[in-house]
C-alpha atoms as a PDB file:
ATOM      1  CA  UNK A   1       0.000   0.000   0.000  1.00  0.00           C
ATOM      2  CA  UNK A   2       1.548   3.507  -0.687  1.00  0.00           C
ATOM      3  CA  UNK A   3       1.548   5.766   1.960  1.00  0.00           C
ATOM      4  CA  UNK A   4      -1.002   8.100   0.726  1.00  0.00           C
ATOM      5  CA  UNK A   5      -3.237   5.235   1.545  1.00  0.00           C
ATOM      6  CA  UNK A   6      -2.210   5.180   5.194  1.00  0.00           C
ATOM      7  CA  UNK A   7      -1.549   8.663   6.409  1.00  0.00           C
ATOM      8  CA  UNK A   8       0.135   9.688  10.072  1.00  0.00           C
ATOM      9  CA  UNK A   9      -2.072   9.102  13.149  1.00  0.00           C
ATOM     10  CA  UNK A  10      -1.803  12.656  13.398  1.00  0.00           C
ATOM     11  CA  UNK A  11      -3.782  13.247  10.161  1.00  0.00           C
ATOM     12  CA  UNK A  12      -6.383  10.185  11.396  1.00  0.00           C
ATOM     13  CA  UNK A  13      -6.097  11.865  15.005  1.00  0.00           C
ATOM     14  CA  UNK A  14      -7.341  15.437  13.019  1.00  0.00           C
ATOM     15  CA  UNK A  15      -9.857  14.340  10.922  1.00  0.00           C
ATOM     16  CA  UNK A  16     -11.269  12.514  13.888  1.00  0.00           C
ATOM     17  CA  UNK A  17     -11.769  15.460  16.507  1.00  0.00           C
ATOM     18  CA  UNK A  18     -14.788  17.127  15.180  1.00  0.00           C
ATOM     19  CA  UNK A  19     -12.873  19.798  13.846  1.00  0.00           C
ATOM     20  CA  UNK A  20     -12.759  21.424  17.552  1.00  0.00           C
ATOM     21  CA  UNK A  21     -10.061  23.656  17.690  1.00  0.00           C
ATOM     22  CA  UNK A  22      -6.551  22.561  18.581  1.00  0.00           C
ATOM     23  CA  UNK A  23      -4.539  23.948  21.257  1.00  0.00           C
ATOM     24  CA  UNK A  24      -1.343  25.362  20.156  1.00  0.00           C
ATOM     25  CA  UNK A  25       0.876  23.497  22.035  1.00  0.00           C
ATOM     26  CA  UNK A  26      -0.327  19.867  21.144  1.00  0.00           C
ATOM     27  CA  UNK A  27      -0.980  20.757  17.064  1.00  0.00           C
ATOM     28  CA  UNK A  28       2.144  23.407  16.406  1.00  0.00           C
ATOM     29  CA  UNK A  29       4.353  20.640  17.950  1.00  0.00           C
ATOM     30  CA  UNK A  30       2.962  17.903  15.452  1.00  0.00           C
ATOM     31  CA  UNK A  31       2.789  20.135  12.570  1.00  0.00           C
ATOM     32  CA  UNK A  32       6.285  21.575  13.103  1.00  0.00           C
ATOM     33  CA  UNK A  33       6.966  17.753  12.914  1.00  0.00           C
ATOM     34  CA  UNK A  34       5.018  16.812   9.892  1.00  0.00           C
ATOM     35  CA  UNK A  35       6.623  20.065   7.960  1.00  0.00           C
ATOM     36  CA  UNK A  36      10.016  18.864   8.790  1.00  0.00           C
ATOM     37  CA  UNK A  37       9.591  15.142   7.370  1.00  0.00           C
ATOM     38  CA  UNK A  38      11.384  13.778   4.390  1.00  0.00           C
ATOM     39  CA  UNK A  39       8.586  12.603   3.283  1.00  0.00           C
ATOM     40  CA  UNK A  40       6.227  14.245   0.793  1.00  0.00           C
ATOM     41  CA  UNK A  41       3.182  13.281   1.526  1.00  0.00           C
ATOM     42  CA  UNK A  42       3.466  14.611   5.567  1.00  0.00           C
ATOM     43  CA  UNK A  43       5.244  17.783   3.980  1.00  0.00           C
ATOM     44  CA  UNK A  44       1.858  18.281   1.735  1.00  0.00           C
ATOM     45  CA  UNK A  45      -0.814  17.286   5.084  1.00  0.00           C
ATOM     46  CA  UNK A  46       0.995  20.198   7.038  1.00  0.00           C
ATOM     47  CA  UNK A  47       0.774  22.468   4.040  1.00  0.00           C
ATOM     48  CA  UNK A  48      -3.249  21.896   4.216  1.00  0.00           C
ATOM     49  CA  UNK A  49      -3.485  21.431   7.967  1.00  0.00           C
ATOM     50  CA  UNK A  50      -1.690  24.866   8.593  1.00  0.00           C
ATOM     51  CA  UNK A  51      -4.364  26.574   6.647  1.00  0.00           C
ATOM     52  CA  UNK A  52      -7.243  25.360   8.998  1.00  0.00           C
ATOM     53  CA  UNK A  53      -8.215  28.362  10.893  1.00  0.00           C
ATOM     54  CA  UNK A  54      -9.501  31.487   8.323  1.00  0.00           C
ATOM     55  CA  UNK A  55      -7.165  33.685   9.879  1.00  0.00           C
ATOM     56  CA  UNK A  56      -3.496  32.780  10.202  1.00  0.00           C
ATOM     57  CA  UNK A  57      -1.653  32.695  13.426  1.00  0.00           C
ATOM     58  CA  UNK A  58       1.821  33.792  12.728  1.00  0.00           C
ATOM     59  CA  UNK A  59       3.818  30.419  13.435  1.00  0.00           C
ATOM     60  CA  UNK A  60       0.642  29.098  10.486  1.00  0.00           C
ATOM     61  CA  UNK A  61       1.786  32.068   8.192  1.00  0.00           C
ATOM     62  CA  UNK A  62       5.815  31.146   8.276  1.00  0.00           C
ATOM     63  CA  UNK A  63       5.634  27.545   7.731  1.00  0.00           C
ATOM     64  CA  UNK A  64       3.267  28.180   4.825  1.00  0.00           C
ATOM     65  CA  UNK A  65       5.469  30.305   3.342  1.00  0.00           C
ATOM     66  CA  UNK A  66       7.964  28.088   3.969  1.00  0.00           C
ATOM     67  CA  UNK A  67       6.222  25.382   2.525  1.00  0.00           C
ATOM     68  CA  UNK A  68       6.219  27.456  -0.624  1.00  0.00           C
ATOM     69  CA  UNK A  69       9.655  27.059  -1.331  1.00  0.00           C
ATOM     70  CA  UNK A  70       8.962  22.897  -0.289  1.00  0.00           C
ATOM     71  CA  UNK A  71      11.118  20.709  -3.383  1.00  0.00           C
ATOM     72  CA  UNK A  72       8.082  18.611  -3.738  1.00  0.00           C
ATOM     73  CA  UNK A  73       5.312  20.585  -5.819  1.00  0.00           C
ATOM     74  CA  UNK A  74       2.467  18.541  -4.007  1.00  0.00           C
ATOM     75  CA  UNK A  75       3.472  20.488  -0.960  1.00  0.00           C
ATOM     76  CA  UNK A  76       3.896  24.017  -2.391  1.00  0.00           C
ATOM     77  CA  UNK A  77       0.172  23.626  -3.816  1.00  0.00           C
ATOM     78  CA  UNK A  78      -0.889  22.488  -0.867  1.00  0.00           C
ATOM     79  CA  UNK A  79       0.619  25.901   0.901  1.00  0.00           C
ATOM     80  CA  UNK A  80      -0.655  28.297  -2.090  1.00  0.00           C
ATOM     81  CA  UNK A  81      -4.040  26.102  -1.283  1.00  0.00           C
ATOM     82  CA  UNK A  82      -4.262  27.131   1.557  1.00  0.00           C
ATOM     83  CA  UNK A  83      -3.084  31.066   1.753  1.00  0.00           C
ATOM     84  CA  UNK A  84      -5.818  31.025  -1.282  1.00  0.00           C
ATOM     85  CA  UNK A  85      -8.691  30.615   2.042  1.00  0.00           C
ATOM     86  CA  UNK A  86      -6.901  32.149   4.356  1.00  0.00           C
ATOM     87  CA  UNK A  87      -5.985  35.880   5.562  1.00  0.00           C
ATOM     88  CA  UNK A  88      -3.742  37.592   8.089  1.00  0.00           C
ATOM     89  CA  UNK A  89      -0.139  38.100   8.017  1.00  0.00           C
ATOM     90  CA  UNK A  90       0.468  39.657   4.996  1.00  0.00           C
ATOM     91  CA  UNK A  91       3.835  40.778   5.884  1.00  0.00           C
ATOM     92  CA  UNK A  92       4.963  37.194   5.834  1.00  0.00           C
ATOM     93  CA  UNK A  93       2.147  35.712   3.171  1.00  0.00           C
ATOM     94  CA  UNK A  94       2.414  38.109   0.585  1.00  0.00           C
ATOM     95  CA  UNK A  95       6.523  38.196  -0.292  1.00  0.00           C
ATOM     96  CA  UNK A  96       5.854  34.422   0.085  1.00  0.00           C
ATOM     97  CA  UNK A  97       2.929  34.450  -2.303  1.00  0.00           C
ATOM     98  CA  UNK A  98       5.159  37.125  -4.496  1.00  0.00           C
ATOM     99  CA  UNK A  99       7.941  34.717  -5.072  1.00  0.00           C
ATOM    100  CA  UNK A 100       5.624  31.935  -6.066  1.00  0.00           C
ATOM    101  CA  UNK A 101       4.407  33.905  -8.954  1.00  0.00           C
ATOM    102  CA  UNK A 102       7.629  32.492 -10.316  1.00  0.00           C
ATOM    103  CA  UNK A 103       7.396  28.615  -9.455  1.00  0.00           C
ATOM    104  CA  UNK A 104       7.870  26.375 -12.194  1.00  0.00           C
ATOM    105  CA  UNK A 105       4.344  24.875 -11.588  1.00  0.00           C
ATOM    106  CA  UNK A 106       1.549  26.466 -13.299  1.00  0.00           C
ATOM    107  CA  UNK A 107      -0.503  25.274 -10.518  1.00  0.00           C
ATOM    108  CA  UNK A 108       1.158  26.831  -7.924  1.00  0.00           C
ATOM    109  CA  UNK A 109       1.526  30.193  -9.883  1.00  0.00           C
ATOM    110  CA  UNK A 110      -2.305  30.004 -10.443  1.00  0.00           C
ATOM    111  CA  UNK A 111      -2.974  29.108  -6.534  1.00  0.00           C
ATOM    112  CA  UNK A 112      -0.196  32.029  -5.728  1.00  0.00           C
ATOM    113  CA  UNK A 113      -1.834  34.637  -8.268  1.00  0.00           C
ATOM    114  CA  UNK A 114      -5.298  34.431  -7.216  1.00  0.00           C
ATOM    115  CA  UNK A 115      -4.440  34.650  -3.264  1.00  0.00           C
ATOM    116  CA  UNK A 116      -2.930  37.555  -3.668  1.00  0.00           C
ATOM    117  CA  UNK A 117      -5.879  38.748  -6.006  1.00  0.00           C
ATOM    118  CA  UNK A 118      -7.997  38.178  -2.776  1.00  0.00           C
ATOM    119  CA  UNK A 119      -5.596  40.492  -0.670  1.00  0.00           C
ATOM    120  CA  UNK A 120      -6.835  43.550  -2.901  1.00  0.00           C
ATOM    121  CA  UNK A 121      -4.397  46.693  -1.852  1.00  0.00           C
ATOM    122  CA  UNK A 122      -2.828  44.882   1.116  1.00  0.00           C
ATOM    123  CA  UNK A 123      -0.933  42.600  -1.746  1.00  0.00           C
ATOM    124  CA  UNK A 124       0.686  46.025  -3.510  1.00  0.00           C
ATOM    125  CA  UNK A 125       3.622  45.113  -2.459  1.00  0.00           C
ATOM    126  CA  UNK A 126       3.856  42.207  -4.641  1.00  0.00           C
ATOM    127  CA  UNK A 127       2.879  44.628  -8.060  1.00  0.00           C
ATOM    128  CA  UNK A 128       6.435  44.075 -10.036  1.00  0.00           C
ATOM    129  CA  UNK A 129       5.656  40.278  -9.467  1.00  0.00           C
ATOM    130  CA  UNK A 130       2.577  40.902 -10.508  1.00  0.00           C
ATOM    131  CA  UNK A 131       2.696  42.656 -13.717  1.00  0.00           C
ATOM    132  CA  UNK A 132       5.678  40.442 -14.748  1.00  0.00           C
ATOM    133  CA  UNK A 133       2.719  37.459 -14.634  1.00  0.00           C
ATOM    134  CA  UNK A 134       1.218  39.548 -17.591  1.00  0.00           C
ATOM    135  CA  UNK A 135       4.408  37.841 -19.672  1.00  0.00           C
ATOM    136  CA  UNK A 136       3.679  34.689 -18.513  1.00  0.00           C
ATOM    137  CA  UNK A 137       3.817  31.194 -20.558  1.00  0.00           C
ATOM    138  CA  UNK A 138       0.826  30.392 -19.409  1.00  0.00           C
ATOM    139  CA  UNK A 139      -2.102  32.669 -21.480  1.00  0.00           C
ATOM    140  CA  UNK A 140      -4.341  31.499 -18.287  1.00  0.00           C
ATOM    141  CA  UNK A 141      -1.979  32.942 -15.607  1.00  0.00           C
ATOM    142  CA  UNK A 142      -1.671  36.051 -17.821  1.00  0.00           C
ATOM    143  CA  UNK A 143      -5.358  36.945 -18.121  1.00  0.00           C
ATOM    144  CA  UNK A 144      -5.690  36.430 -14.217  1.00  0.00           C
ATOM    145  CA  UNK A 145      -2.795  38.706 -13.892  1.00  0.00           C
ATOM    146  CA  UNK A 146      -4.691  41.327 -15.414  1.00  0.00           C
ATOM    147  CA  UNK A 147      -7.725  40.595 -13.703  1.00  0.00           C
ATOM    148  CA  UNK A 148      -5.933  40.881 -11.029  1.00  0.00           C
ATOM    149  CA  UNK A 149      -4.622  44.217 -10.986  1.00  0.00           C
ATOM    150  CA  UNK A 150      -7.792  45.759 -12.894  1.00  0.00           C
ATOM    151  CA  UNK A 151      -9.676  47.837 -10.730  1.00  0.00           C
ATOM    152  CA  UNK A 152      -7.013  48.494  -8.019  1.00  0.00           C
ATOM    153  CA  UNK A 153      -6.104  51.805  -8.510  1.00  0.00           C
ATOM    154  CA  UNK A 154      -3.649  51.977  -5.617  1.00  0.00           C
ATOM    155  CA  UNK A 155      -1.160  49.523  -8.066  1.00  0.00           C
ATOM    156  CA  UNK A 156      -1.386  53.158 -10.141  1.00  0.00           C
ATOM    157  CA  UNK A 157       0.639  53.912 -13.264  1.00  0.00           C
ATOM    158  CA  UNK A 158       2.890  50.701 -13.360  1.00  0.00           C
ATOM    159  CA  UNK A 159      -0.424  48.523 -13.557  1.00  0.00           C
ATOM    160  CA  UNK A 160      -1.954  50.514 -15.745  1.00  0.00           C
ATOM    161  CA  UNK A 161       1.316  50.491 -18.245  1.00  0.00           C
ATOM    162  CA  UNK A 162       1.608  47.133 -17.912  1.00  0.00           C
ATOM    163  CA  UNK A 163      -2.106  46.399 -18.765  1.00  0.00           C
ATOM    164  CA  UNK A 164      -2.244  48.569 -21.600  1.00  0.00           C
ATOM    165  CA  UNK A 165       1.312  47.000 -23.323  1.00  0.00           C
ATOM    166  CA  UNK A 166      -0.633  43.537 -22.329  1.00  0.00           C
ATOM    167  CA  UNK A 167      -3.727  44.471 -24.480  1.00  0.00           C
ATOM    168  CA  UNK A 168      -1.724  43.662 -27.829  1.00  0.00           C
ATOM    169  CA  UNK A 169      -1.508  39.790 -26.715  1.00  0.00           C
ATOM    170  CA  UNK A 170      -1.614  36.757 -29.361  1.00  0.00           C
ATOM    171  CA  UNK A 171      -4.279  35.720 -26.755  1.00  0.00           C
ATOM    172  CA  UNK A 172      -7.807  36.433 -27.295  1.00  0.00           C
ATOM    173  CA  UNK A 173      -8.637  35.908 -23.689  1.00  0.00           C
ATOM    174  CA  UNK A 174      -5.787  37.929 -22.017  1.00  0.00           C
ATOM    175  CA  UNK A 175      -6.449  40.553 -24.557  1.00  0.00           C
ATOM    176  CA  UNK A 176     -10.008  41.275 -23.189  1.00  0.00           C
ATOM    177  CA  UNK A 177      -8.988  40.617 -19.466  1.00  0.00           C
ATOM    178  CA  UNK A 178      -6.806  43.283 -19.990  1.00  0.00           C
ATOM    179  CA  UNK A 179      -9.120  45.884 -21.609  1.00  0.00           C
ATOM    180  CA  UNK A 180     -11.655  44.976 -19.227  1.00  0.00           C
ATOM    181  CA  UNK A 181      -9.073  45.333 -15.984  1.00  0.00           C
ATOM    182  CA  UNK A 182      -8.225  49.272 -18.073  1.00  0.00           C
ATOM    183  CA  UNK A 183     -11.964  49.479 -18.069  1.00  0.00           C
ATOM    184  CA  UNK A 184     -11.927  48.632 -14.137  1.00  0.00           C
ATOM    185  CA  UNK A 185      -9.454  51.270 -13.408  1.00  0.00           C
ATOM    186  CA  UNK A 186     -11.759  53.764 -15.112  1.00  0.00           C
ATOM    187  CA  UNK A 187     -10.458  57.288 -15.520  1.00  0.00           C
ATOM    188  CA  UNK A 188      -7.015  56.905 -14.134  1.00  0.00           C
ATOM    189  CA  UNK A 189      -6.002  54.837 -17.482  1.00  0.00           C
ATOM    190  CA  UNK A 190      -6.214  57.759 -19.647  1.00  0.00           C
ATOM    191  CA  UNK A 191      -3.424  57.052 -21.170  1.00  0.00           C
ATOM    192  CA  UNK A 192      -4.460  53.805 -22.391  1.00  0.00           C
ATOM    193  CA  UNK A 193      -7.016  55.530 -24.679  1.00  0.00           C
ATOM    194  CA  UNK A 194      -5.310  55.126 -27.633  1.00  0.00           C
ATOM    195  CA  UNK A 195      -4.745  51.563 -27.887  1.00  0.00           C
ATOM    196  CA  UNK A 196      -8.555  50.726 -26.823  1.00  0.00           C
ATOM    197  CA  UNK A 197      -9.284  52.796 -30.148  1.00  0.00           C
ATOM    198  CA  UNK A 198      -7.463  50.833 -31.854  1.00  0.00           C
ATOM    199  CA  UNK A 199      -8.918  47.574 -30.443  1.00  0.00           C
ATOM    200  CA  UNK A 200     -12.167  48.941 -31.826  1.00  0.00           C
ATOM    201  CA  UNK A 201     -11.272  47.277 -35.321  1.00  0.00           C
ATOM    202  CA  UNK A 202     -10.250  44.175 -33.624  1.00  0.00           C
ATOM    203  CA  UNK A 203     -11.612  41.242 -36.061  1.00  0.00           C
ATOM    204  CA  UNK A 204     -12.849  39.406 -32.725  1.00  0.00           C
ATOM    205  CA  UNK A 205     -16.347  40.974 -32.100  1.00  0.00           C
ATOM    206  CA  UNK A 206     -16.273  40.177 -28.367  1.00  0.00           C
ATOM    207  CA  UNK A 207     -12.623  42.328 -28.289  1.00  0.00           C
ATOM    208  CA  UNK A 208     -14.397  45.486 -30.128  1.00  0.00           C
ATOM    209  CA  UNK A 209     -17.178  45.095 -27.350  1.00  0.00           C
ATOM    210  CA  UNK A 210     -14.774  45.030 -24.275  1.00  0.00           C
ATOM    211  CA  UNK A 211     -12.907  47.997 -26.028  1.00  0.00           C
ATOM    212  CA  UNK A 212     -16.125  50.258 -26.558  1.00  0.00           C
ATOM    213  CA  UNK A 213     -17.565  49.799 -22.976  1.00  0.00           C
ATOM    214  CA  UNK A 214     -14.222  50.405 -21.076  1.00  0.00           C
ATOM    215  CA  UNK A 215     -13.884  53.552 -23.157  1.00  0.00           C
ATOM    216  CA  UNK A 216     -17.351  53.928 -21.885  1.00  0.00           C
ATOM    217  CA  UNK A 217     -15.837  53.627 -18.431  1.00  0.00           C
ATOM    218  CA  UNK A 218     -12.286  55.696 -18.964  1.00  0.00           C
ATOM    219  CA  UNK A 219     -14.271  58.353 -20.630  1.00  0.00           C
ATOM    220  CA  UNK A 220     -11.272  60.265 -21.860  1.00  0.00           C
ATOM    221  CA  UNK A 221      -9.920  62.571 -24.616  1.00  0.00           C
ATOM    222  CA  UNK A 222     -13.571  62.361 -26.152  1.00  0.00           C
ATOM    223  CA  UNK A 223     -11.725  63.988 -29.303  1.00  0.00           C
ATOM    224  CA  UNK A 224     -10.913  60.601 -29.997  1.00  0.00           C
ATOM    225  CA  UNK A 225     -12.628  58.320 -28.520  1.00  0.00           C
ATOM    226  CA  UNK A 226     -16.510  59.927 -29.589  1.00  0.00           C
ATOM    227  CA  UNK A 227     -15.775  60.028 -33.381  1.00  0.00           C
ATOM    228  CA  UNK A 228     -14.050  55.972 -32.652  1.00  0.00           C
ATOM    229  CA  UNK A 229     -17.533  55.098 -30.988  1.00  0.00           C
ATOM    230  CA  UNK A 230     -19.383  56.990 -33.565  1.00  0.00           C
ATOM    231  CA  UNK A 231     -17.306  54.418 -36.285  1.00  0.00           C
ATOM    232  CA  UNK A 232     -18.862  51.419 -34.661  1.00  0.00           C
ATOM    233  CA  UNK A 233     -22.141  52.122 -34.511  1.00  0.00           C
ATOM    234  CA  UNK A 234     -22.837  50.305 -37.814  1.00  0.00           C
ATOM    235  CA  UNK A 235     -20.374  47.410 -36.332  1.00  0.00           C
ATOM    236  CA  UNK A 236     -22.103  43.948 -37.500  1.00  0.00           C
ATOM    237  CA  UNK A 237     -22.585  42.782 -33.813  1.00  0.00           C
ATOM    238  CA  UNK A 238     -25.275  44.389 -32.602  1.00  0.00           C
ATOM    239  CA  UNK A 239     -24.323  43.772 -28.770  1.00  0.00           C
ATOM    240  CA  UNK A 240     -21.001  45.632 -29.985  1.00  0.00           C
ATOM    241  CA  UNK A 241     -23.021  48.692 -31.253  1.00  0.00           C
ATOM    242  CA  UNK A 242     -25.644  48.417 -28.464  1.00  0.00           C
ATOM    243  CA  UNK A 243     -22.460  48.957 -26.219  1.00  0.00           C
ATOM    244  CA  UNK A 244     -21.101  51.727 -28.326  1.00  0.00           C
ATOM    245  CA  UNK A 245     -23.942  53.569 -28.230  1.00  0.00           C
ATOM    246  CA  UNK A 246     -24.030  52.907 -23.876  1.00  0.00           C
ATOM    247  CA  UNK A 247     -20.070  54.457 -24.431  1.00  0.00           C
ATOM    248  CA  UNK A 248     -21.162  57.364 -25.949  1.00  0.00           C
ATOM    249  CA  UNK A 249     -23.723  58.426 -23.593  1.00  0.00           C
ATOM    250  CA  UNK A 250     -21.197  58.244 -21.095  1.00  0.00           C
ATOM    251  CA  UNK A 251     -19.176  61.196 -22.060  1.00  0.00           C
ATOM    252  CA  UNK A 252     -22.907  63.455 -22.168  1.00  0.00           C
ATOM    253  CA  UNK A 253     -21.791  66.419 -23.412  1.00  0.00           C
ATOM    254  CA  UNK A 254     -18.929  66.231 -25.009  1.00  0.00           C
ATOM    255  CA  UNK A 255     -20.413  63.503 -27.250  1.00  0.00           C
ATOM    256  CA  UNK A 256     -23.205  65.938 -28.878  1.00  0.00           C
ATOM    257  CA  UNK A 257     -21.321  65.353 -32.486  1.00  0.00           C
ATOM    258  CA  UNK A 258     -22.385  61.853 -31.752  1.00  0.00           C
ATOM    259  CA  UNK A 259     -26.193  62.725 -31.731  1.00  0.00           C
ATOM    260  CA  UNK A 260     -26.964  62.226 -35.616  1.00  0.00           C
ATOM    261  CA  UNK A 261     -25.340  59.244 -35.685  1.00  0.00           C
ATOM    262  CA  UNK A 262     -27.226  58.461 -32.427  1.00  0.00           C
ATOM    263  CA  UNK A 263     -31.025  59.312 -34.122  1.00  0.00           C
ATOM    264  CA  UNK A 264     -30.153  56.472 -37.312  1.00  0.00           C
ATOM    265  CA  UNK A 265     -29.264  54.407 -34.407  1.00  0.00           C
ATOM    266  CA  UNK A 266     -32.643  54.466 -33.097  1.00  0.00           C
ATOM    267  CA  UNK A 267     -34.102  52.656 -36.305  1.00  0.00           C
ATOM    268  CA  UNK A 268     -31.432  49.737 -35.728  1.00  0.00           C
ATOM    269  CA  UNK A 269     -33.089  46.281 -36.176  1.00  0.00           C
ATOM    270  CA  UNK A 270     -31.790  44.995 -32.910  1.00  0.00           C
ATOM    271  CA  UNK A 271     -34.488  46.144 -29.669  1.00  0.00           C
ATOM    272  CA  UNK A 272     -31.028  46.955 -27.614  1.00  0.00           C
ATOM    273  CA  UNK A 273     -29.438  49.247 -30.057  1.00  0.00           C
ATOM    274  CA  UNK A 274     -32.580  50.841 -29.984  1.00  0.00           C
ATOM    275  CA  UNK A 275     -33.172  51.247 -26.342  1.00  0.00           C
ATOM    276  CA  UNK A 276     -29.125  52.112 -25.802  1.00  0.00           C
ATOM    277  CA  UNK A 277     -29.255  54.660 -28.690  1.00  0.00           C
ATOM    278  CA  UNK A 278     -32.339  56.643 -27.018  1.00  0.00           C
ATOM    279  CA  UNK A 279     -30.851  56.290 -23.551  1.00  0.00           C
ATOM    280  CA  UNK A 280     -27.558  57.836 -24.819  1.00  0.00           C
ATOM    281  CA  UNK A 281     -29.412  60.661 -26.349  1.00  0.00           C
ATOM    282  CA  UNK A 282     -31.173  61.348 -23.044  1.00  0.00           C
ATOM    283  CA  UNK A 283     -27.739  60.961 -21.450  1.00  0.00           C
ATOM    284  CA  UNK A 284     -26.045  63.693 -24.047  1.00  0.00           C
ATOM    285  CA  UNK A 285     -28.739  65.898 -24.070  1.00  0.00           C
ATOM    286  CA  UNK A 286     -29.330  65.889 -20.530  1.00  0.00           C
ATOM    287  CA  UNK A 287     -33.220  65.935 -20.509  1.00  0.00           C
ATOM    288  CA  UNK A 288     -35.802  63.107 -20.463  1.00  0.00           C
ATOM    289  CA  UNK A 289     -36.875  61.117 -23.371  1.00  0.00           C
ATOM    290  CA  UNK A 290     -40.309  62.395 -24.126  1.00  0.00           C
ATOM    291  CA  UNK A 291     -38.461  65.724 -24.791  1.00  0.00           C
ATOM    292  CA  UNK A 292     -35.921  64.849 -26.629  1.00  0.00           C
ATOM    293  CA  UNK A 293     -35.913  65.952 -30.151  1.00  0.00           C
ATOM    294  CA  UNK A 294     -35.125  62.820 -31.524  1.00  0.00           C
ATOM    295  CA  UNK A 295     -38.228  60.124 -31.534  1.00  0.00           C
ATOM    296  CA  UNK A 296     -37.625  56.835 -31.720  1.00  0.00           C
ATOM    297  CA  UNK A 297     -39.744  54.883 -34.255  1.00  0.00           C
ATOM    298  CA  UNK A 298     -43.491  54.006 -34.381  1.00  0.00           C
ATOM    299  CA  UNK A 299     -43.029  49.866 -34.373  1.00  0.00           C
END
């Protein structure tokens, strides 16, 4: 039988005490044991044991991090696992976490990438760890990278450079996580303005769509981006051109050159073109519907 099959009375000992609460001195003592075993599988039960308790006591925090940097990768799962549930410590979790981003297991850099997600601004620490994910070989470990750092404005203008280089990926998928995060981030990623224009001709419908509503969302230099929007208002995807329209209403009044364009949008075949279209007029023109001068069509 392998030993997975017969794990350490302490595991049985665990799993058998109605999850009560065990004292420190009985369980740190047994786990400090466990971690320090040559074998893998007691190295791994540690990793998950240490992780019990939702916030980590600091003894818990070090030998996860510890168990991080374990040789066997079933072990530094096990520890990314776990910081993944838990919280507390980040002076000790996050560097840890940090360093993992670089582990040559996906898995782990997945696990690792995610926890720190779930830190929010108490993980800035780890942002040049971070944004280097956005290079990653994995395309899935790139698009939660930016995911990650979208809508945290405290990572500030390194994130936001990062994210905006990242939007010209081979990768469908970590090209629209990374519009979206620029989206997230809202006004503060000006400067990534002129590459979401350009993502507007994007042959991938659902990357023209995430381009028009976070320009929706960053709502600057309306020089550009209004007559862009305006462009893609006769885009063959009507959920791109219903969100178009949504973008231009966002920048009200400085989208009023957008208001003819707007009106023809209001005869569109598609109900939520329609319904956008009149809302953005409402939005530009700053008054309610029934007096607007532009109708929308007698079905």
């Amino acid at each position: 039988m392998s030993k997975e099959s017969f794990p350490s009375l302490f595991v049985i000992w665990f799993l058998t005490s109605s999850f009560q609460p065990v004292s420190e001195a009985g369980s740190v003592m047994d786990l400090d044991r466990l971690s320090g075993s040559r074998d893998n599988f007691d190295r791994r039960i540690a990793a998950e044991l240490r992780g019990e308790r939702p916030r980590l006591s600091k003894g818990a925090a070090v030998a996860l991090a510890n168990a991080l940097k374990d040789s066997a990768v079933s072990v530094r799962r096990a520890a990314a696992g776990e910081l993944l549930r838990t919280s507390g410590r980040e002076k000790v979790t996050v560097p840890a976490l940090a360093a993992a981003l670089d582990d040559l297991d996906s898995q782990v850099r997945i696990l690792s990438l995610r926890a720190l997600h779930r830190k929010g601004p108490l993980a800035k620490k780890a942002l040049p760890q971070m944004t280097k994910s956005l290079k990653d070989s994995n395309h899935r470990i790139r698009a939660l990278a930016a995911q990650s750092l979208g809508g945290l404005t405290c990572y500030g203008t390194p994130a936001i450079t990062a994210l905006t280089k990242a939007a010209e990926d081979s990768s469908e998928e970590v090209k629209i996580a990374c519009i979206q995060a620029l989206g997230n981030i809202g006004p503060r990623a000006e400067v990534s303005t002129p590459i979401l224009i350009a993502k507007l001709e994007d042959s991938s419908s659902a990357v023209r769509l995430a381009a028009a509503e976070s320009l929706g969302a960053i709502k600057a230099m309306p020089e550009l981006s209004v007559p862009a929007l305006i462009g893609i208002l006769k885009d063959s995807d009507d959920n791109v051109r219903a969100t178009a329209a949504r973008s231009l209403g966002q920048f009200r009044r400085h989208a009023e050159s957008a208001l003819p364009s707007l009106a023809e949008s209001i005869k569109d075949d598609s109900p939520q073109v329609r319904v956008a279209a009149l809302n953005a007029i409402r939005r530009i023109e700053k008054r309610p519907l029934l007096g607007s001068r532009w109708k929308a069509p007698r079905e």
